[in-house]
C-alpha atoms as a PDB file:
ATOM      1  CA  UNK A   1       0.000   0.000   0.000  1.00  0.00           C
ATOM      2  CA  UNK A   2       1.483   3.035  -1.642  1.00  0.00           C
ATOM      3  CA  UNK A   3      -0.056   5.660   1.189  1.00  0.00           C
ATOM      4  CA  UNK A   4       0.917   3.263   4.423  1.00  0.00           C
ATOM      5  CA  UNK A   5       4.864   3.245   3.510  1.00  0.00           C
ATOM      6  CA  UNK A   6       4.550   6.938   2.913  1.00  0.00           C
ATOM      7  CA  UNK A   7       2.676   7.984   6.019  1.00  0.00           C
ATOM      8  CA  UNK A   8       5.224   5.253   8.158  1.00  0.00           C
ATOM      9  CA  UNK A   9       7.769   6.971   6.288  1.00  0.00           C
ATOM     10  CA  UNK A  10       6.386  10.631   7.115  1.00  0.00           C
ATOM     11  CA  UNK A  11       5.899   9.752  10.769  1.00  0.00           C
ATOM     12  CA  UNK A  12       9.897   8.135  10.958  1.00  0.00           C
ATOM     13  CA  UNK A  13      10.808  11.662   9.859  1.00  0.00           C
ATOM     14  CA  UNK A  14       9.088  13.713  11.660  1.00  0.00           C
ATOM     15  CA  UNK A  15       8.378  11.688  15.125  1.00  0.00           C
ATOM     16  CA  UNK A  16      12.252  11.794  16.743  1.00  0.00           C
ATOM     17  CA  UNK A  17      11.769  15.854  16.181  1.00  0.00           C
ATOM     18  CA  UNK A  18       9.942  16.124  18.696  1.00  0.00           C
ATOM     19  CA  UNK A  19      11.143  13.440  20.925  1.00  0.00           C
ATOM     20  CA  UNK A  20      14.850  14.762  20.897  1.00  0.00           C
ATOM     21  CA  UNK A  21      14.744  18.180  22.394  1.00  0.00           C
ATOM     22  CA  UNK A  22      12.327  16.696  25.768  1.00  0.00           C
ATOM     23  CA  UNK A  23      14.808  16.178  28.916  1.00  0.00           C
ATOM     24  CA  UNK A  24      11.660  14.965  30.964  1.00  0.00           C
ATOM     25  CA  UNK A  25       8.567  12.255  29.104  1.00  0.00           C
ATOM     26  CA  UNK A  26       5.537  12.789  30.215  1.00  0.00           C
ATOM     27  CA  UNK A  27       3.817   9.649  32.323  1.00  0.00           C
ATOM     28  CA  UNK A  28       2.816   7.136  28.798  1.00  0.00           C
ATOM     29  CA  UNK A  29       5.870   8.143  27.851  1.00  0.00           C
ATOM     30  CA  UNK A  30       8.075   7.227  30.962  1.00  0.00           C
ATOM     31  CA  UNK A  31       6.168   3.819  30.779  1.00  0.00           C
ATOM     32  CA  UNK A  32       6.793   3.077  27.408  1.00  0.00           C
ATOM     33  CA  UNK A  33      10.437   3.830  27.607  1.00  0.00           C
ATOM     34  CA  UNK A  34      10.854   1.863  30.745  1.00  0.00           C
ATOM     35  CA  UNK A  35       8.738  -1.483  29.582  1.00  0.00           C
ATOM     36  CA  UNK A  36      10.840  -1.415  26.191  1.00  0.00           C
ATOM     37  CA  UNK A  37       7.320  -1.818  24.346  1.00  0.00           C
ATOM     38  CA  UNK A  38       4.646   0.442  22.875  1.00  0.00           C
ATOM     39  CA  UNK A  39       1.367  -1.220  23.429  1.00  0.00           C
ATOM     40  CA  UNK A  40      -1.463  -0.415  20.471  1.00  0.00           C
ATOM     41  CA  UNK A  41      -5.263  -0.941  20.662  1.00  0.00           C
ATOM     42  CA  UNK A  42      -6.342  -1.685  16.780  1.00  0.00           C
ATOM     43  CA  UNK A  43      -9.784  -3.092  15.391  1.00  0.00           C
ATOM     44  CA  UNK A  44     -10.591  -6.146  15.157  1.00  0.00           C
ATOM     45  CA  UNK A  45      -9.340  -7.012  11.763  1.00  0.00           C
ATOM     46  CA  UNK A  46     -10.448  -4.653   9.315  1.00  0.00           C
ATOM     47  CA  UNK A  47      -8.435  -4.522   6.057  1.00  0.00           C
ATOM     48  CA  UNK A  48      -5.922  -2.131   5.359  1.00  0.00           C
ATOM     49  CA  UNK A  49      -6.146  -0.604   8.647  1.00  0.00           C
ATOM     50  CA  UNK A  50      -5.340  -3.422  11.188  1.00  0.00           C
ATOM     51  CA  UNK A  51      -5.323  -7.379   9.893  1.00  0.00           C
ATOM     52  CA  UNK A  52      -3.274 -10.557  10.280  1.00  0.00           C
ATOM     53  CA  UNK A  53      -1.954 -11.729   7.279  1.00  0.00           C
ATOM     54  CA  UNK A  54      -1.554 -15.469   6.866  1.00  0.00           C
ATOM     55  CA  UNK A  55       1.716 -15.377   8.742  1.00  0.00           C
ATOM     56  CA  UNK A  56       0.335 -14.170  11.414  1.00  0.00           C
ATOM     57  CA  UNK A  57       1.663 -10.560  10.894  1.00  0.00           C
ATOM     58  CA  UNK A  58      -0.401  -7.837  11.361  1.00  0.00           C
ATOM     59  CA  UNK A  59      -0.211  -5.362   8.728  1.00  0.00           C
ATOM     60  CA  UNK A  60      -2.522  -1.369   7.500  1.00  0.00           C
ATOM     61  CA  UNK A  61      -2.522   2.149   8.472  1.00  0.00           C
ATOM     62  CA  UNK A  62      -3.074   2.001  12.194  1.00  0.00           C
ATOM     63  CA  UNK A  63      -0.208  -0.604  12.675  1.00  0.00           C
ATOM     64  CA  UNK A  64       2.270   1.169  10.723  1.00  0.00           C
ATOM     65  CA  UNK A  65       1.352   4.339  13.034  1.00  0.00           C
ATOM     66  CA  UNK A  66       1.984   2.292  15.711  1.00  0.00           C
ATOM     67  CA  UNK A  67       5.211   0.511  14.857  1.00  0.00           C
ATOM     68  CA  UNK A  68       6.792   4.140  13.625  1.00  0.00           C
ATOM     69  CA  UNK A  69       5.806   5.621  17.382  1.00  0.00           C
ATOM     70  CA  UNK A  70       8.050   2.483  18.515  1.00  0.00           C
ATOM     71  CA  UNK A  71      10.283   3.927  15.598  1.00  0.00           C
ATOM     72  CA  UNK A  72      10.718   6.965  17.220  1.00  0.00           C
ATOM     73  CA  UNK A  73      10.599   6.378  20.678  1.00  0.00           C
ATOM     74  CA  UNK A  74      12.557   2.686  21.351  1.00  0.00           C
ATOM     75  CA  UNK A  75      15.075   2.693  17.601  1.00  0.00           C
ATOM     76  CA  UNK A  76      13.163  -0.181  17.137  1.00  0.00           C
ATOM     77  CA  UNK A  77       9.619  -0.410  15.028  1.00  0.00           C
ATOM     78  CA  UNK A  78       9.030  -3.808  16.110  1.00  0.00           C
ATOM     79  CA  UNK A  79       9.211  -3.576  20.010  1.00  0.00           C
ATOM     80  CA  UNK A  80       4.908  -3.029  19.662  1.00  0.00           C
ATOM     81  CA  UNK A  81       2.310  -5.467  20.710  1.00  0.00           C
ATOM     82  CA  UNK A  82      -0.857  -4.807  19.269  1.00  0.00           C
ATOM     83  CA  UNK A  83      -4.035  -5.241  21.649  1.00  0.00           C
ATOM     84  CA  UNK A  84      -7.455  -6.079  18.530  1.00  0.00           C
ATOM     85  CA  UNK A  85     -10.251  -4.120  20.414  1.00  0.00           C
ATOM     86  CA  UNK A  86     -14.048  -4.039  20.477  1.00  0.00           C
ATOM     87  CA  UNK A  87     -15.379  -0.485  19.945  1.00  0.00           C
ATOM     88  CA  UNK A  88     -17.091  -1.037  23.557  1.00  0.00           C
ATOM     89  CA  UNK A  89     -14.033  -1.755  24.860  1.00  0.00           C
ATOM     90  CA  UNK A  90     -11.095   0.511  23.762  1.00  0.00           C
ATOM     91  CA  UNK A  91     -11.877   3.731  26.424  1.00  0.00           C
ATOM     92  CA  UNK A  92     -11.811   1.176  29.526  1.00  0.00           C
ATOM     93  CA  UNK A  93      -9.161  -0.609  28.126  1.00  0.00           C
ATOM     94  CA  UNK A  94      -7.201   3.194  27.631  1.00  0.00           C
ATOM     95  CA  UNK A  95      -8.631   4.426  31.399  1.00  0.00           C
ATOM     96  CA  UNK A  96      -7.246   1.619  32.755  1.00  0.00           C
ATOM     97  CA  UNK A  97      -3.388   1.189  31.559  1.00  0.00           C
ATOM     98  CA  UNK A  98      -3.281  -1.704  29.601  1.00  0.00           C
ATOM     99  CA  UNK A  99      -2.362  -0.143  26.185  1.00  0.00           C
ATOM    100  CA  UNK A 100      -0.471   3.016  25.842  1.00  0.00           C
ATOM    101  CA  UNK A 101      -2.317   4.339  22.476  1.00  0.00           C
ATOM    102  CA  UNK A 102      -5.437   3.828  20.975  1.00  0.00           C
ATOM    103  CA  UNK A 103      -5.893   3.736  17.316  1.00  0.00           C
ATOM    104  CA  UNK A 104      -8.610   1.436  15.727  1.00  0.00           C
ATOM    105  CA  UNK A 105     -10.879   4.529  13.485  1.00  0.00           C
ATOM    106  CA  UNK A 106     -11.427   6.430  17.092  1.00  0.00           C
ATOM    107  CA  UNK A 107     -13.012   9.817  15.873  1.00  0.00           C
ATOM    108  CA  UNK A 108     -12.258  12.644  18.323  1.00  0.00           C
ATOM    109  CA  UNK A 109     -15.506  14.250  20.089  1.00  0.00           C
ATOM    110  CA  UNK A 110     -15.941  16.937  22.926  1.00  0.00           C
ATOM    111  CA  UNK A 111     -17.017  14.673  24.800  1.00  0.00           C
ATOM    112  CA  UNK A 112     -14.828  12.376  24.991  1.00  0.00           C
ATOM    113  CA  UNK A 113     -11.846  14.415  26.074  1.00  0.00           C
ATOM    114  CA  UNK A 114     -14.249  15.999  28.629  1.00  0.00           C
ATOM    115  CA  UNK A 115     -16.160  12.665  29.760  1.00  0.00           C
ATOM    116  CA  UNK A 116     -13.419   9.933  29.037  1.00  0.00           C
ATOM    117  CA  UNK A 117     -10.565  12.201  29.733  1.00  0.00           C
ATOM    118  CA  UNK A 118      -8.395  11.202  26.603  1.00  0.00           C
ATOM    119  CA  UNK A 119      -6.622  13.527  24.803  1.00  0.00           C
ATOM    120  CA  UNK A 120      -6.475  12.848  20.689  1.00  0.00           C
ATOM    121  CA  UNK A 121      -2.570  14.142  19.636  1.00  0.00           C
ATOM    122  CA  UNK A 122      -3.654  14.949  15.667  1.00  0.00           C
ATOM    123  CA  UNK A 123      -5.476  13.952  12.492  1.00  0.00           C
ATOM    124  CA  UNK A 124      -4.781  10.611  10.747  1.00  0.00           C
ATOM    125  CA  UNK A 125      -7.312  10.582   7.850  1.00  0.00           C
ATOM    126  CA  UNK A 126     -10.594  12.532   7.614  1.00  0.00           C
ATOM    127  CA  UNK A 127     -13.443   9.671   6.983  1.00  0.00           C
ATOM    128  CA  UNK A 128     -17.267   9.778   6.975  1.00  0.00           C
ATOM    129  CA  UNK A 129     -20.183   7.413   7.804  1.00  0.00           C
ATOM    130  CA  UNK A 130     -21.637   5.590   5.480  1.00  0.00           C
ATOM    131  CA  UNK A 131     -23.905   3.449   4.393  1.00  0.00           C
ATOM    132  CA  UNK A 132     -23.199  -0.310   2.718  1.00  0.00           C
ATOM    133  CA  UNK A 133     -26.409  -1.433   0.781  1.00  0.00           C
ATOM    134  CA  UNK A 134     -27.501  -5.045  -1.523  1.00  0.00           C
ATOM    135  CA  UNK A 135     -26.901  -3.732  -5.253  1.00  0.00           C
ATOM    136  CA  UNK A 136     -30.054  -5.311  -6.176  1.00  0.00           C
ATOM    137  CA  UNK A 137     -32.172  -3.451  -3.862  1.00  0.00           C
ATOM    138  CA  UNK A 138     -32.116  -0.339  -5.540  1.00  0.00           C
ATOM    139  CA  UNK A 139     -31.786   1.858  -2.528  1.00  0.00           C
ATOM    140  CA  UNK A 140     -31.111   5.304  -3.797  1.00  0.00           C
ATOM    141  CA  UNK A 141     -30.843   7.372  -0.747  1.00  0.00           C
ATOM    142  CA  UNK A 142     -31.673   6.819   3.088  1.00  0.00           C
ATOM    143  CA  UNK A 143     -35.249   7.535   2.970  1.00  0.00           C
ATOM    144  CA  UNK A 144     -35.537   4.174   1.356  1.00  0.00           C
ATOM    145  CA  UNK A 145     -34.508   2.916   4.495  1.00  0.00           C
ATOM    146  CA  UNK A 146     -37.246   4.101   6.511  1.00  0.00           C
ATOM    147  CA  UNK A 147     -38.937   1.191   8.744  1.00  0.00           C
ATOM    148  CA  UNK A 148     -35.505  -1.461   7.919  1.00  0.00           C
ATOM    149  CA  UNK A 149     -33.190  -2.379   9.798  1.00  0.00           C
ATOM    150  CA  UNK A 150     -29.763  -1.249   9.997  1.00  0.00           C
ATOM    151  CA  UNK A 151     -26.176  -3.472  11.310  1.00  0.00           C
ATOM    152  CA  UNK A 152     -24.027  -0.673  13.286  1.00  0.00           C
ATOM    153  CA  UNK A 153     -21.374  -1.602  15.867  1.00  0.00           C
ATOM    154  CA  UNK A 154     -21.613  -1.226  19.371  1.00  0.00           C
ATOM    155  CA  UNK A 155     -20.163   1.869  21.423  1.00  0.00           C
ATOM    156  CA  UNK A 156     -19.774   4.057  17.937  1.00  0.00           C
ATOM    157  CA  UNK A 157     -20.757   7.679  16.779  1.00  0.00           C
ATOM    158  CA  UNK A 158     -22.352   6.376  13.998  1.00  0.00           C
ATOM    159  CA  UNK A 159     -24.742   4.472  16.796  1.00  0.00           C
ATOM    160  CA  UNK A 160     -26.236   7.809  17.388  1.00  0.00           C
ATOM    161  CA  UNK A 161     -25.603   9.432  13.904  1.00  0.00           C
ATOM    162  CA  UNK A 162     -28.542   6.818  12.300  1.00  0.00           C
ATOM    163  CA  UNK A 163     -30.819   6.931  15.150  1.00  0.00           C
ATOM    164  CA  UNK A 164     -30.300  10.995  15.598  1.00  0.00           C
ATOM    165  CA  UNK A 165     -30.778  11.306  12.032  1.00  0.00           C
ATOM    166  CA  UNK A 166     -33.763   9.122  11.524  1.00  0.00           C
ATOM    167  CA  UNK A 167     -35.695  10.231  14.670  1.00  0.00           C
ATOM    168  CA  UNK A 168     -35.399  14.119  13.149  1.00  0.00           C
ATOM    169  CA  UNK A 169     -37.026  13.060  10.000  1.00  0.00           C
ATOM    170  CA  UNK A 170     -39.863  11.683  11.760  1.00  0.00           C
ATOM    171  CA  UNK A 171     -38.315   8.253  10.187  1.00  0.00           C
ATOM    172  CA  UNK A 172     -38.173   5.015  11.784  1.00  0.00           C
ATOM    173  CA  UNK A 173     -35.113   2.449  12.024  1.00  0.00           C
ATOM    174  CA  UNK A 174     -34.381  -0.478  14.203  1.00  0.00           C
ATOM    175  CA  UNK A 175     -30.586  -0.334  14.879  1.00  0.00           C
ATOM    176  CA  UNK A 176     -28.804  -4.452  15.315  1.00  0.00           C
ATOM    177  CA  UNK A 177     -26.080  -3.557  17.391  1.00  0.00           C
ATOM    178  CA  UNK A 178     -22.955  -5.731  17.441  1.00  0.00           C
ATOM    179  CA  UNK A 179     -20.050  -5.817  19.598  1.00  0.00           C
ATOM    180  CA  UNK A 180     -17.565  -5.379  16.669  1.00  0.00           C
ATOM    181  CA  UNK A 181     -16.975  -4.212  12.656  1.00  0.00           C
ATOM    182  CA  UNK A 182     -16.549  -7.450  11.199  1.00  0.00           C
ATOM    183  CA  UNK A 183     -19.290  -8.834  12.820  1.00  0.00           C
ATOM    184  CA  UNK A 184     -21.953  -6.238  12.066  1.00  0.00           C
ATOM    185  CA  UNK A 185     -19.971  -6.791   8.136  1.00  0.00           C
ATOM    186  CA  UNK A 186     -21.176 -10.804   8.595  1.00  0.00           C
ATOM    187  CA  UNK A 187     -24.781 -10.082   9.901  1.00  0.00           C
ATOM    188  CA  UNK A 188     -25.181  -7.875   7.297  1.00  0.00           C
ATOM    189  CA  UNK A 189     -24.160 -10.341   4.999  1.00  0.00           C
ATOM    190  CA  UNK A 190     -26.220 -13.024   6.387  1.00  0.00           C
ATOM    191  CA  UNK A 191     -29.581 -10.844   5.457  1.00  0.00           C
ATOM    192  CA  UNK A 192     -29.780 -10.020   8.846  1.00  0.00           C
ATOM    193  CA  UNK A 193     -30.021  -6.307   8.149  1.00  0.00           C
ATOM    194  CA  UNK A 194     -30.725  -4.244   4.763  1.00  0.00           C
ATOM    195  CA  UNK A 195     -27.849  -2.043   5.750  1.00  0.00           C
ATOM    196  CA  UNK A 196     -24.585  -1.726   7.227  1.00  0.00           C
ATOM    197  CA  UNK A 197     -23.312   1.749   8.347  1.00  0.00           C
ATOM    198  CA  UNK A 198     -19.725   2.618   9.657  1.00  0.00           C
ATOM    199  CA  UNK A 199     -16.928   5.001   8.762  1.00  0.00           C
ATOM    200  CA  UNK A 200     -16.759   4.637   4.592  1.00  0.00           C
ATOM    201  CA  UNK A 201     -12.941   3.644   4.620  1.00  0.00           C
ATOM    202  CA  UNK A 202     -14.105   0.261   6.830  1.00  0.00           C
ATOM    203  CA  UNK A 203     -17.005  -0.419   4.554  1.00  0.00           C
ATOM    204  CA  UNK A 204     -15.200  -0.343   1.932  1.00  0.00           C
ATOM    205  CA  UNK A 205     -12.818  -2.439   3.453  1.00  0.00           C
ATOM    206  CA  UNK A 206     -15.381  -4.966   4.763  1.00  0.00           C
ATOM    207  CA  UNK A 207     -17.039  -5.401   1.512  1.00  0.00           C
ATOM    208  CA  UNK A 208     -13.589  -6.903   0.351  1.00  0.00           C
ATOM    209  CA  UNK A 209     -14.417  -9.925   2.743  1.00  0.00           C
ATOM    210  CA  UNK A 210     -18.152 -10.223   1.311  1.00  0.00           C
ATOM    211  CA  UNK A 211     -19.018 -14.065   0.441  1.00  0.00           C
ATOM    212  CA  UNK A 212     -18.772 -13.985  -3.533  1.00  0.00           C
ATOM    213  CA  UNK A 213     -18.900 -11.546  -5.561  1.00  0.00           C
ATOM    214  CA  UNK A 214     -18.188  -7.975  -2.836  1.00  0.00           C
ATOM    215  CA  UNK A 215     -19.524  -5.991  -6.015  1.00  0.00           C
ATOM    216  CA  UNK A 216     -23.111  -7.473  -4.767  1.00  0.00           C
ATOM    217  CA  UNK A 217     -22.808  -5.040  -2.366  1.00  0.00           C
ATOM    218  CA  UNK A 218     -22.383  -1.159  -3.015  1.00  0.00           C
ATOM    219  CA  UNK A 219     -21.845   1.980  -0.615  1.00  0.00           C
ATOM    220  CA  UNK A 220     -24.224   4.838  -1.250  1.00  0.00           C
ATOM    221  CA  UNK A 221     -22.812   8.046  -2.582  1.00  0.00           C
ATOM    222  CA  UNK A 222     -22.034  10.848  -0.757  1.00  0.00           C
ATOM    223  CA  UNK A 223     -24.488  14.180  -1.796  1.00  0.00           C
ATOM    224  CA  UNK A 224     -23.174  17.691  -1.290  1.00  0.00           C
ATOM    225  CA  UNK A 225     -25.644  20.035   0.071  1.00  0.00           C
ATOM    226  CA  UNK A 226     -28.287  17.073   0.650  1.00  0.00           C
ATOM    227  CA  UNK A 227     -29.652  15.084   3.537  1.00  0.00           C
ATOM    228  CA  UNK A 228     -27.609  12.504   3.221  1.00  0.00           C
ATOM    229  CA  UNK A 229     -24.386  14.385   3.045  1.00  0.00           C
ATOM    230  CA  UNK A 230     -25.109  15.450   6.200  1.00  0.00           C
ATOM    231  CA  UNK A 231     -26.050  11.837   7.642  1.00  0.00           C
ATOM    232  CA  UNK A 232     -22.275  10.822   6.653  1.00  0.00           C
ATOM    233  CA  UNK A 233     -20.817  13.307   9.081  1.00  0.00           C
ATOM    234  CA  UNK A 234     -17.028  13.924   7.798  1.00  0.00           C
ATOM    235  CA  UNK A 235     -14.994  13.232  11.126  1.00  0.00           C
ATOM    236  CA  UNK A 236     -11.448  13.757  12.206  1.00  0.00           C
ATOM    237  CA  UNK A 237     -10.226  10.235  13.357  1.00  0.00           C
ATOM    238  CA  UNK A 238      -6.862  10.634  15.832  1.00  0.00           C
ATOM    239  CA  UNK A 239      -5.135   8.228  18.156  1.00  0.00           C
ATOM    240  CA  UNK A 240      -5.967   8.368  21.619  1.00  0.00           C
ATOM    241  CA  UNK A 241      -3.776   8.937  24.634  1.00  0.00           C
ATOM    242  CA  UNK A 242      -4.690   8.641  28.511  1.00  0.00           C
ATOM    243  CA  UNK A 243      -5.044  12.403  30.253  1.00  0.00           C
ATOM    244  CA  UNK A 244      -3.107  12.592  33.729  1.00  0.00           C
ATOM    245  CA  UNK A 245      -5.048  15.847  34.739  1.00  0.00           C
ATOM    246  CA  UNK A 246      -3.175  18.492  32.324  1.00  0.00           C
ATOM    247  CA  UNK A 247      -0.049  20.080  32.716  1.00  0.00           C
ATOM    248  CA  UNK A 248       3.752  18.911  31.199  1.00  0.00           C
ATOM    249  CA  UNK A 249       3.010  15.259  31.372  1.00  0.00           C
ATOM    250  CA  UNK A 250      -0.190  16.022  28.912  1.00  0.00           C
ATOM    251  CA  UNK A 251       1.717  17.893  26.404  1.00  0.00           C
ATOM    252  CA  UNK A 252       4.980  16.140  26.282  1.00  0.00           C
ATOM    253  CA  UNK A 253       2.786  12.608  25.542  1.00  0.00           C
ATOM    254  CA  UNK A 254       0.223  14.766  23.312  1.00  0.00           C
ATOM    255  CA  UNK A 255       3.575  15.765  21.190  1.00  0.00           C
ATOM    256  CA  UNK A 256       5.210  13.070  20.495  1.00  0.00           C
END
């Protein structure tokens, strides 16, 4: 993948910068340093952001992130361990110490820097949520999916997004929530649901492991200036640190 060597490339570059000049780490940082390891929380195998190949190597954008933090930090881009995540699970997982960064499509919000206390260091990729239909249904827009049923994973924005969006157009939708991307990808699959909405980067990824032929499935367009432009919210996804109350520790982590 053309764009993951150059962004692990970018990141190589530009990371020890700002790691150099710093005579104290803040608290992640400290840990990291002294444990020898950076720890990652990615999805749960979505492809080209975080998969195992048949090797058993995990490769995509999140993991290369993570291995050129270890780049930067421990001279070494493979002293990571990468911790697959459920969407429900990544902020407890974060709170509580057991990875050091959280990547996995984790869009920043207000409220979760006030509520979660998490800081988000900077932009990865701008995405938006979509919506993954059956080719043959002829679904032109989401009106057509007033009164269905729609897959969405558990403990995601776009959770809200579909039922926000539906409830203030006095339509009706019965959200399946499931605990995790390719999950919600299988049920929808299955019949289960006559959509599947997530950020349009993982659909698209998902539809690559669709039984047969993935072209039997097909993402609805994107409409400037149109309802449905503004149901597929364009959101700023960042990795996600721990906050340790502000101050130093914050920034120093927050910079590198």
């Amino acid at each position: 993948m053309k764009l993951v060597r150059t962004l692990w490339f970018a990141a190589l570059l530009v990371l020890p910068l700002s790691v150099v000049p710093r005579a104290e780490a803040g608290e992640v940082l400290d840990a990291v340093k002294a444990r020898g390891q950076v720890r990652c929380g990615v999805s749960q195998g979505i492809p080209g952001f975080s998969e195992m190949d048949a090797a058993g190597v995990w490769r995509g954008l999140d993991i290369d992130f993570c291995r050129a933090v270890a780049a930067a930090v421990l001279g070494n881009p493979d002293r990571v361990r990468f911790v697959p995540l459920s969407t429900a699970a990544r902020f407890p997982v974060l709170q509580t110490h057991r990875i050091d960064l959280l990547l996995g499509n984790t869009t920043w919000t207000l409220t979760r820097e006030a509520v979660l206390k998490v800081q988000f260091p900077g932009i990865l990729f701008f995405d938006g949520q979509g919506f993954m239909v059956p080719a043959a249904a002829r679904i032109a827009g989401l009106a057509d999916l007033n009164g269905t049923k729609v897959c969405v994973e558990r403990g995601t924005t776009h959770e809200r997004n579909l039922t926000d969006y539906f409830r203030m157009h006095g339509w009706s939708v019965e959200p399946l929530v499931i605990d995790s991307a390719p999950k919600a990808a299988a049920a929808f699959f299955a019949g289960d649901c006559r959509a599947f909405t997530s950020d349009s980067a993982a659909l698209a990824a998902m539809r690559l492991l669709a039984p047969g032929d993935p072209q039997v499935f097909t993402i609805l367009p994107r409409r400037r200036r149109s309802d449905a432009d503004r149901a597929h919210r364009r959101r700023p996804a960042r990795p996600a640190l721990r906050r340790h109350g502000g101050g130093a520790d914050d920034r120093q982590d927050r910079d590198l």
